[in-house]
N, C-alpha and C. Protein backbone atom coordinates (compact mmCIF):
# COMPACT_ATOMS: atom_id res chain seq x y z
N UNK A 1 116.97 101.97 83.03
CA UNK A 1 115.75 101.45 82.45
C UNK A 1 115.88 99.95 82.28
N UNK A 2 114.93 99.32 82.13
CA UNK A 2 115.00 97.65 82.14
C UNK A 2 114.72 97.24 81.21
N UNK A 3 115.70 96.34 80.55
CA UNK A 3 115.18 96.33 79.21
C UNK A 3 114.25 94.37 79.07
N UNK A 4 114.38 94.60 77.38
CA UNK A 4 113.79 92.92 77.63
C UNK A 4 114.23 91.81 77.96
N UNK A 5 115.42 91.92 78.11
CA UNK A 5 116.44 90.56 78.67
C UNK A 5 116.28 91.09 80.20
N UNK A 6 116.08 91.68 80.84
CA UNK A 6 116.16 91.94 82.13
C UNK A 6 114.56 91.22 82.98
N UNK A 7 113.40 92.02 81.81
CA UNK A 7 112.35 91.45 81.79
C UNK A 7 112.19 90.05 81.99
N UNK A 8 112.80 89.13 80.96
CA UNK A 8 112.64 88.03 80.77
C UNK A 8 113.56 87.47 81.97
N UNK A 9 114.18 87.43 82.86
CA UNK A 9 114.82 86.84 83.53
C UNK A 9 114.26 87.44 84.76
N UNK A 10 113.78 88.59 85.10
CA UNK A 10 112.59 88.35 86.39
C UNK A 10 111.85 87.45 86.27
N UNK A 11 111.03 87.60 85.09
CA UNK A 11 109.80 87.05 85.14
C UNK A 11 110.29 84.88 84.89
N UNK A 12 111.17 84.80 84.96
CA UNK A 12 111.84 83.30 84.69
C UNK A 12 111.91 83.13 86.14
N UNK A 13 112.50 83.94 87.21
CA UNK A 13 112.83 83.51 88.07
C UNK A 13 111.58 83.69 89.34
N UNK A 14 110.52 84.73 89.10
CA UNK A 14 109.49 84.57 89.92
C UNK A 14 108.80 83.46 89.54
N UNK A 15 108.85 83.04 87.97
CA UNK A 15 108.07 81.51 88.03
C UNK A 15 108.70 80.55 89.00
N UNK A 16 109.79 80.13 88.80
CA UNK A 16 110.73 79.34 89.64
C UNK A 16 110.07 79.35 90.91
N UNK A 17 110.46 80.70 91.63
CA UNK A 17 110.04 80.87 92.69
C UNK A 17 108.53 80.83 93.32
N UNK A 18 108.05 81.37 92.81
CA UNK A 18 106.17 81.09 92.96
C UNK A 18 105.44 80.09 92.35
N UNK A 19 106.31 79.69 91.10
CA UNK A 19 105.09 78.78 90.51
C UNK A 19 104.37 79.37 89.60
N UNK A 20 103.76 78.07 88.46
CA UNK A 20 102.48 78.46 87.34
C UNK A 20 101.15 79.02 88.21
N UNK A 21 100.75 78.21 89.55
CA UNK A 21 99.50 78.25 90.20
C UNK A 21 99.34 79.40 90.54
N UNK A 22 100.83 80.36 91.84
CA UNK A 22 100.59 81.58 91.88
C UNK A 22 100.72 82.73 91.59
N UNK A 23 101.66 82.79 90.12
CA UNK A 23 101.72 83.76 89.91
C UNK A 23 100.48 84.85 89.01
N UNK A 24 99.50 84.50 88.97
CA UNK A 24 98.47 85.09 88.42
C UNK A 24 98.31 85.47 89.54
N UNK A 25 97.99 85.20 90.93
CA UNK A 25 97.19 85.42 92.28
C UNK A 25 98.16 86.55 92.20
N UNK A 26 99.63 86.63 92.19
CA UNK A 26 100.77 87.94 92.57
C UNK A 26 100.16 89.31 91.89
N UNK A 27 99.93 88.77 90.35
CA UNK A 27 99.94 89.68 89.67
C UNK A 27 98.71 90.34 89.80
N UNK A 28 97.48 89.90 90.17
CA UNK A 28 96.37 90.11 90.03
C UNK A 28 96.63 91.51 91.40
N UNK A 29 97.21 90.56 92.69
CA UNK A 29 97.55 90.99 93.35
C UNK A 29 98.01 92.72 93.81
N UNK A 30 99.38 92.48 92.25
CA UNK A 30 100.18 94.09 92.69
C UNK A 30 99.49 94.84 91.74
N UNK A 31 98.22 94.16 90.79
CA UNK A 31 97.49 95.47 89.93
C UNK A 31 96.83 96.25 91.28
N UNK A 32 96.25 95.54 92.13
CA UNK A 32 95.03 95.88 92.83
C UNK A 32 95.55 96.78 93.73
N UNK A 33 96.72 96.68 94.29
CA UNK A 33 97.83 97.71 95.32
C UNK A 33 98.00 98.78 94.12
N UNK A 34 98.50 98.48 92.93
CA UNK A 34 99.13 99.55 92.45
C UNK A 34 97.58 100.92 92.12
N UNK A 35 96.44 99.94 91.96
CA UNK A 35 95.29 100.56 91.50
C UNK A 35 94.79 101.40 92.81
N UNK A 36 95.24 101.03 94.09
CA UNK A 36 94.51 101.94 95.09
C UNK A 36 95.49 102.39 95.72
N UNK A 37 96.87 102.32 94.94
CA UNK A 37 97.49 103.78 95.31
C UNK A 37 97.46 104.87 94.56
N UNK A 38 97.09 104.48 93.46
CA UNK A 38 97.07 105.54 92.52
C UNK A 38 95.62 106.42 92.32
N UNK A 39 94.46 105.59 92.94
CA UNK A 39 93.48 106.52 93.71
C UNK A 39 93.70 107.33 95.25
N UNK A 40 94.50 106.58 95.67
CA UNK A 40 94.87 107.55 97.29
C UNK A 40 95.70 108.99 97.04
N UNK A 41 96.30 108.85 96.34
CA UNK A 41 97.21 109.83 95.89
C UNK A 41 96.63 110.83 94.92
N UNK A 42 95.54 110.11 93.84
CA UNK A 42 94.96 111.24 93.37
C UNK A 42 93.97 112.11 94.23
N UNK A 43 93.43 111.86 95.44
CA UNK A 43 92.60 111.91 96.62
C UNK A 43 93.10 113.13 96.80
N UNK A 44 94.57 112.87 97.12
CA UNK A 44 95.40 113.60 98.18
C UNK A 44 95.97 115.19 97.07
N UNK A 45 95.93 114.46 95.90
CA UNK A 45 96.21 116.12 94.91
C UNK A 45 94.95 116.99 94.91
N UNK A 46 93.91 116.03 94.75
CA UNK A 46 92.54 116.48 94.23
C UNK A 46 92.14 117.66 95.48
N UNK A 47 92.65 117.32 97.06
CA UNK A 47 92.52 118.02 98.26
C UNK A 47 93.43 118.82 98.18
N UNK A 48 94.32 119.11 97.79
CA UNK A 48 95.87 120.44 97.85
C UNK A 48 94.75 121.12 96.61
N UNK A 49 94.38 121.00 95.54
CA UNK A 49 93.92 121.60 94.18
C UNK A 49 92.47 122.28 95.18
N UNK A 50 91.63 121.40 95.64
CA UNK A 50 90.83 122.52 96.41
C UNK A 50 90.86 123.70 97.45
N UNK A 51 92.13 123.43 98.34
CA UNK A 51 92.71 123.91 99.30
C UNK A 51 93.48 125.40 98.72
N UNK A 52 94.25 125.22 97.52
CA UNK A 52 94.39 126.53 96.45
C UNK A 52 93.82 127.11 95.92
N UNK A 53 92.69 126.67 95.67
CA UNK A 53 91.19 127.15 95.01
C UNK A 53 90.51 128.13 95.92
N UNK A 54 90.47 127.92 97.09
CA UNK A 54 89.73 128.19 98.43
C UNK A 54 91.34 129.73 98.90
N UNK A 55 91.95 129.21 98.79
CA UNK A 55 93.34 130.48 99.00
C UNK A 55 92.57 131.65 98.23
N UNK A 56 92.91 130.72 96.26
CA UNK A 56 92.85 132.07 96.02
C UNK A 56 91.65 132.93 95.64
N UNK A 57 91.03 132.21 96.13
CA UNK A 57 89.29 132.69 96.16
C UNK A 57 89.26 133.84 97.16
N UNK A 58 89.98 134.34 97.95
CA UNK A 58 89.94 134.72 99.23
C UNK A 58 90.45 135.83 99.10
């Protein structure tokens, strides 16, 4: 698990590395990936949950 000293020294060294300017653009960034994987995937349960439905209907 990662704690807050681990925290604080990513986030020290992606400033370094990216900068004040882009790291909002990153972050904004990996919400928006993390947000439409986590709709693709609910997609993909939501289709197995009908697909069992339809089994045991049968």
């Amino acid at each position: 698990m990662i704690g807050v000293g681990s925290m604080v020294v990513i986030g020290a060294v992606a400033l370094l590395i990216f900068g004040p300017k882009k790291l909002p653009e990153l972050g904004r960034a990996a919400g928006d990936t993390l947000r439409e994987f986590k709709n693709s995937t609910k997609g993909l349960t939501d289709d197995d949950d009908r697909e069992e439905d339809k089994k045991e209907s049968k």
